[in-house]
Protein backbone atom coordinates (compact mmCIF):
# COMPACT_ATOMS: atom_id res chain seq x y z
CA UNK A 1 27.96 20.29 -11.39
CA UNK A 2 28.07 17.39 -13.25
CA UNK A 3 29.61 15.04 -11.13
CA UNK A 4 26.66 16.03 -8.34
CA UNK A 5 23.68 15.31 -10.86
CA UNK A 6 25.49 11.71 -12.05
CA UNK A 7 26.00 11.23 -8.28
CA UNK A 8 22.36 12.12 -7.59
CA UNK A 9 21.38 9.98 -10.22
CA UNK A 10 22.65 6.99 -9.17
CA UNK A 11 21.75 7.40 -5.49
CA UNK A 12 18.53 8.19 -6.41
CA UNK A 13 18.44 4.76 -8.67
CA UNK A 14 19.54 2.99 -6.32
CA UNK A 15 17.37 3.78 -3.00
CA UNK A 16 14.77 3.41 -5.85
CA UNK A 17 15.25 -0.42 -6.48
CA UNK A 18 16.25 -0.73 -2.52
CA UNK A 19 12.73 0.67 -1.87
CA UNK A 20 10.94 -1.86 -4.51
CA UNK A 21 12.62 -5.13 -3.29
CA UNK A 22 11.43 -3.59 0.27
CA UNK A 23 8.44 -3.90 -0.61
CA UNK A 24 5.36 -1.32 -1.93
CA UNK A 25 4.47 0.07 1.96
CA UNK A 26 3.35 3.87 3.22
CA UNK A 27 5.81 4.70 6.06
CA UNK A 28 2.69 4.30 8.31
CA UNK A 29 2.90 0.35 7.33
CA UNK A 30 6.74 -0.38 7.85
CA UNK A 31 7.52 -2.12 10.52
CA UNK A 32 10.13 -1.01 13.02
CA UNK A 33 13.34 -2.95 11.47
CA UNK A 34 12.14 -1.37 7.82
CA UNK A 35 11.46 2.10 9.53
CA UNK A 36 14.72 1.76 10.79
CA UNK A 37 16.58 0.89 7.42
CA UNK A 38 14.11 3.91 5.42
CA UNK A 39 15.74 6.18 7.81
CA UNK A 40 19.41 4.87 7.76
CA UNK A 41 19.25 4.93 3.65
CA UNK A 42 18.47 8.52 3.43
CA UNK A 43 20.86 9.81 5.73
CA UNK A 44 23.86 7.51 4.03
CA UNK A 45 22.25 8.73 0.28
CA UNK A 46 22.83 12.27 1.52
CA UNK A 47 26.60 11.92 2.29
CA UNK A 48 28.26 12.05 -1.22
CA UNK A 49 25.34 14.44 -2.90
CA UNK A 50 26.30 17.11 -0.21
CA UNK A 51 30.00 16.42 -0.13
CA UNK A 52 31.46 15.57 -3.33
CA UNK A 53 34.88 14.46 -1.33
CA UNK A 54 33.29 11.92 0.07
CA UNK A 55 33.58 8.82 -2.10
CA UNK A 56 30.65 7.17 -3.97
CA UNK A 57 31.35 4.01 -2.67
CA UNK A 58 31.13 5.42 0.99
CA UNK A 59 26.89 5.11 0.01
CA UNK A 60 27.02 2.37 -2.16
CA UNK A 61 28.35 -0.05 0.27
CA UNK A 62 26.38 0.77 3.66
CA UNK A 63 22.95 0.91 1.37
CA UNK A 64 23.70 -2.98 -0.46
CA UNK A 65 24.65 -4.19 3.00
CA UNK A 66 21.56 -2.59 4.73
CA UNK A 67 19.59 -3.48 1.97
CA UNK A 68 21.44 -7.27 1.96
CA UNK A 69 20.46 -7.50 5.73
CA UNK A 70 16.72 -6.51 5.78
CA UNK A 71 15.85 -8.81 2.89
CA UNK A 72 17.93 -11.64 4.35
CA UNK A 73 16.06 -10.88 7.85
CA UNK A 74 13.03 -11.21 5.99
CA UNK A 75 13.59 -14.22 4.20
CA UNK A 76 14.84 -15.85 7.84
CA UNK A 77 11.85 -14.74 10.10
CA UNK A 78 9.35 -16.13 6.70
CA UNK A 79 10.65 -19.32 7.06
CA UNK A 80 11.26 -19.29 10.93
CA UNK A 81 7.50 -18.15 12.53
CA UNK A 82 8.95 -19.20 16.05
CA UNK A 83 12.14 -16.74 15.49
CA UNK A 84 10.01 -13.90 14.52
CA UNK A 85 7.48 -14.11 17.30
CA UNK A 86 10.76 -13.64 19.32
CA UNK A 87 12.18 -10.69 17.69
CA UNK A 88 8.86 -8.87 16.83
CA UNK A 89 6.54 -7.15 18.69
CA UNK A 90 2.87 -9.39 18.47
CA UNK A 91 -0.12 -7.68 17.87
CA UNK A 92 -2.10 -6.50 20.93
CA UNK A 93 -5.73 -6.90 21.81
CA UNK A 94 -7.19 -3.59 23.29
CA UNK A 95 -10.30 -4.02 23.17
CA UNK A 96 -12.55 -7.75 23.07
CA UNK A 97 -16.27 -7.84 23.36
CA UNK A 98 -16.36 -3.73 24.32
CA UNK A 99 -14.55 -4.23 27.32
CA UNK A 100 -10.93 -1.97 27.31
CA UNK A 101 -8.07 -3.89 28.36
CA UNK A 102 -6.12 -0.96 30.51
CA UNK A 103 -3.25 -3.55 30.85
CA UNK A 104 -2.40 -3.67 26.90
CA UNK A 105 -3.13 0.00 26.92
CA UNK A 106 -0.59 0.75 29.51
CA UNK A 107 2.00 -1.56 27.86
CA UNK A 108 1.68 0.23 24.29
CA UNK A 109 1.84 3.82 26.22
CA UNK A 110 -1.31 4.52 24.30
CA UNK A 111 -3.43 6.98 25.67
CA UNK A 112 -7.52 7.01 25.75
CA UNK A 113 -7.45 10.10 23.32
CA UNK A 114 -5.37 8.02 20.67
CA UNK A 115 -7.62 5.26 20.71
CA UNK A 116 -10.62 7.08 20.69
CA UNK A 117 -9.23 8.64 17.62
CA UNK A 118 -7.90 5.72 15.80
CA UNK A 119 -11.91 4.39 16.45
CA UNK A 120 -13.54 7.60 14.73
CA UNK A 121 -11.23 7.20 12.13
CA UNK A 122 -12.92 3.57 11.42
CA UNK A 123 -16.29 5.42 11.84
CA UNK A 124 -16.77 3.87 15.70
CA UNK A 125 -17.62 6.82 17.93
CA UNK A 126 -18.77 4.23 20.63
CA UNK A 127 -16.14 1.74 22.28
CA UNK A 128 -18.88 -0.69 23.28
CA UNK A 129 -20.07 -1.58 19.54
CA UNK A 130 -16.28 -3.08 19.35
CA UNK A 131 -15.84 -6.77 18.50
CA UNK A 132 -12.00 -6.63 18.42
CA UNK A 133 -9.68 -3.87 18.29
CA UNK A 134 -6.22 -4.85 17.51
CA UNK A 135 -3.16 -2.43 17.33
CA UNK A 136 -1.37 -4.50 14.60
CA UNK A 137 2.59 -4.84 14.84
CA UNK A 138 3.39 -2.00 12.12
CA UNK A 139 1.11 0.63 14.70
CA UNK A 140 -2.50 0.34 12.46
CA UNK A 141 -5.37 0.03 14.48
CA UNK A 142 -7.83 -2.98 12.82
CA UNK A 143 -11.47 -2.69 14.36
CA UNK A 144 -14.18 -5.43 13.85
CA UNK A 145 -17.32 -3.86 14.86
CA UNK A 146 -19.93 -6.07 16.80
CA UNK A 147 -22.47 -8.11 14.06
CA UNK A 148 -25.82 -6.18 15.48
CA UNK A 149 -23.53 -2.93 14.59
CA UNK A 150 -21.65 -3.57 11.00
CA UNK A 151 -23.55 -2.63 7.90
CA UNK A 152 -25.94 -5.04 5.82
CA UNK A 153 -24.56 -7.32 3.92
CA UNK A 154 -26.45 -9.33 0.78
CA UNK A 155 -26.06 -12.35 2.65
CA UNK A 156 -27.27 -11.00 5.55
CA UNK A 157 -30.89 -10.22 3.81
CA UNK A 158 -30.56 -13.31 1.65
CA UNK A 159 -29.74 -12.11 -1.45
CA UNK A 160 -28.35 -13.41 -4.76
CA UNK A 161 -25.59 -10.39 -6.27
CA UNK A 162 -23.94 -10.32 -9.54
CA UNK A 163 -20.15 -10.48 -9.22
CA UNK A 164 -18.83 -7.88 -11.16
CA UNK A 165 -15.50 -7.70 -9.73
CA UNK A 166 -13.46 -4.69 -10.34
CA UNK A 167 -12.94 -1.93 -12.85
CA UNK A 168 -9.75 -2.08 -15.04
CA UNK A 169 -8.55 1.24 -16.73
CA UNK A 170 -8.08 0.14 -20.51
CA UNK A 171 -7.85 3.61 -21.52
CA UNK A 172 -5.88 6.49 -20.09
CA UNK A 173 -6.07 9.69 -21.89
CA UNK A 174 -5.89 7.96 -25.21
CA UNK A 175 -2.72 5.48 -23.92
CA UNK A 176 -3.61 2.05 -23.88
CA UNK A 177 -2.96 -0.08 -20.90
CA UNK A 178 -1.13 -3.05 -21.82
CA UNK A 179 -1.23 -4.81 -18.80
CA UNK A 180 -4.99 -4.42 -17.87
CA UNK A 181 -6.15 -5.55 -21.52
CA UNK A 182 -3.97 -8.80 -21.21
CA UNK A 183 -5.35 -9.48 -17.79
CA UNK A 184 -9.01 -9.37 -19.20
CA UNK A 185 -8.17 -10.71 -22.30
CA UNK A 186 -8.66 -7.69 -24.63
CA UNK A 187 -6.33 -7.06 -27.80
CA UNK A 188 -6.42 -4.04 -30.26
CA UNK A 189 -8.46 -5.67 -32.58
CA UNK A 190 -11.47 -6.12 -29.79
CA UNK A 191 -10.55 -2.18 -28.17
CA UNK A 192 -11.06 -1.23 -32.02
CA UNK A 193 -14.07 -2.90 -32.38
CA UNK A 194 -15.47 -0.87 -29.19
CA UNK A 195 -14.75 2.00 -30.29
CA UNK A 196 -15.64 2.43 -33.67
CA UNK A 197 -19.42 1.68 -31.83
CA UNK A 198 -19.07 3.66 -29.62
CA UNK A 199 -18.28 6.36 -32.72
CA UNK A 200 -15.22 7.97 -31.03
CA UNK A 201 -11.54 7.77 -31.63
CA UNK A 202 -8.67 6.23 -28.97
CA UNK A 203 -6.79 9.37 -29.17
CA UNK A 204 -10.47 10.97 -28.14
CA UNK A 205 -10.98 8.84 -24.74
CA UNK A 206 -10.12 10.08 -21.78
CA UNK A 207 -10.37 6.78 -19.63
CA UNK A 208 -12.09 3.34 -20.76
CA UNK A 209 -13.07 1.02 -17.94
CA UNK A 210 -14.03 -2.64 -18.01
CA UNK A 211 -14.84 -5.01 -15.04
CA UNK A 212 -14.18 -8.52 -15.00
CA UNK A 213 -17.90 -9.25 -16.19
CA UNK A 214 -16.90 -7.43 -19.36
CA UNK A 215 -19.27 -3.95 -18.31
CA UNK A 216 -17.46 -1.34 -19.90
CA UNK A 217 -17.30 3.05 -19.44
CA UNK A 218 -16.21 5.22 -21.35
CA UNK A 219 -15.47 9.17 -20.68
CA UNK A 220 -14.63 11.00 -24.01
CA UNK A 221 -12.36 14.03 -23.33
CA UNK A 222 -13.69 17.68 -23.05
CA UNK A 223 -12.39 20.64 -25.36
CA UNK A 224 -11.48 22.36 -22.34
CA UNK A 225 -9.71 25.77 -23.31
C-alpha cells in the first residue's frame, strides 16, 4: 500500500510540472499535438499505479521524452513561422462580411447546427450581423460582429473614462496576498493603516480589493452559524 501511494505521488508530481511547462490551457484550448501528448501522459501515468510490477521507470521515461519533444516542438515552430504554417492547421475564415463560405465549412466537416451554436454562444443569433468568424487552429470559434451591430463604446459617443484598471484581491479570508500587494505597491504597514480606518481587524476581512487607481472594497466576514 505504500509503495502505490509513493508511486502515485510521484506520478502525480510529475504530470503536474509536465502540465505547467505545457502551458496554463483548458483542454478546449490545446492544440492537436498537446491534445495528443495530454492523452498519451495519462494513459503511460496509469501503468505502474495499476500494476505495481511494472517498473517506475517504465512512466518516467516515456513522460520526460514526450514532455522533451512537445516543448522542443514548440520552441522549433516559435522560431520557425514558415515550419509551423506547414505542420499546423491555419485558421479558417467561415464567415466574411455575412456571407457563409460553404467551401471552408465543408473542409472543417462543420455542420450549419455547430456554427449556429458556436454564434449564440457569442450572443449572435443572426449570421448576417457577422464581420468575421474564424474557427481558430485549437477549434474556438472568434466572432467580430459588424460595427452598426457591436455594443457602444466611450469612444464611440466621445467620451473621456477614468482608467481604473482591474481589481486585485489583497485580502482573502483574512490571508494576505503577497503577490497582489507587491504588484500595487502595498506593504503591511499601508494594509494596517487601512484597516485600523476602516475599524476592523485582518483576521475579520473576508476579501479586500484594490484597483490599480488605488479604489479599494472591503467585505467583512459574517457570523454565519
Amino acid at each position: 500500500m505504500i509503495t502505490i501511494f509513493i508511486r502515485t505521488l510521484l506520478i502525480y508530481l510529475m504530470i503536474t510540472g509536465a502540465m505547467r511547462l505545457m502551458g496554463k490551457r483548458q483542454i478546449g484550448q490545446l492544440e492537436v499535438s498537446e491534445l495528443i501528448t495530454t492523452l498519451l501522459l495519462s494513459e503511460i501515468a496509469t501503468l505502474p499505479i495499476e500494476n505495481p510490477d511494472v517498473p517506475l521507470l517504465h512512466a518516467i521515461v516515456p513522460i520526460v521524452t514526450l514532455l522533451t519533444l512537445e516543448v522542443c516542438m514548440a520552441l522549433l515552430l516559435s522560431r520557425h513561422p514558415r515550419l509551423r504554417r506547414k505542420i499546423e492547421a491555419p485558421p479558417s475564415m467561415l464567415i466574411r462580411d455575412g456571407r457563409l463560405d460553404q467551401g471552408e465549412l465543408l473542409r472543417n466537416r462543420l455542420s450549419i447546427d455547430e456554427l449556429f451554436a458556436g454564434l449564440r454562444q457569442q450572443g449572435i443569433g443572426d449570421p448576417c450581423e457577422v464581420a468575421y468568424a474564424i474557427l481558430e487552429k485549437n477549434g474556438q470559434l472568434s466572432v467580430i460582429p459588424k460595427e452598426e451591430h457591436r455594443p457602444a463604446t466611450p469612444s464611440d459617443l466621445s467620451l473621456s473614462v477614468k482608467r481604473e484598471g482591474m481589481m486585485h484581491l489583497l485580502v482573502s479570508d483574512g490571508v494576505v496576498n503577497e503577490y497582489n500587494m507587491k504588484l500595487l505597491g502595498w506593504n503591511q504597514t499601508r494594509l494596517d493603516a487601512l484597516l485600523k480606518k476602516k475599524k476592523t481587524r485582518q483576521q475579520d476581512v473576508l476579501y479586500l480589493l484594490c484597483n490599480d487607481a488605488g479604489r479599494t472594497e472591503l467585505l467583512r466576514k459574517e457570523n454565519v452559524t
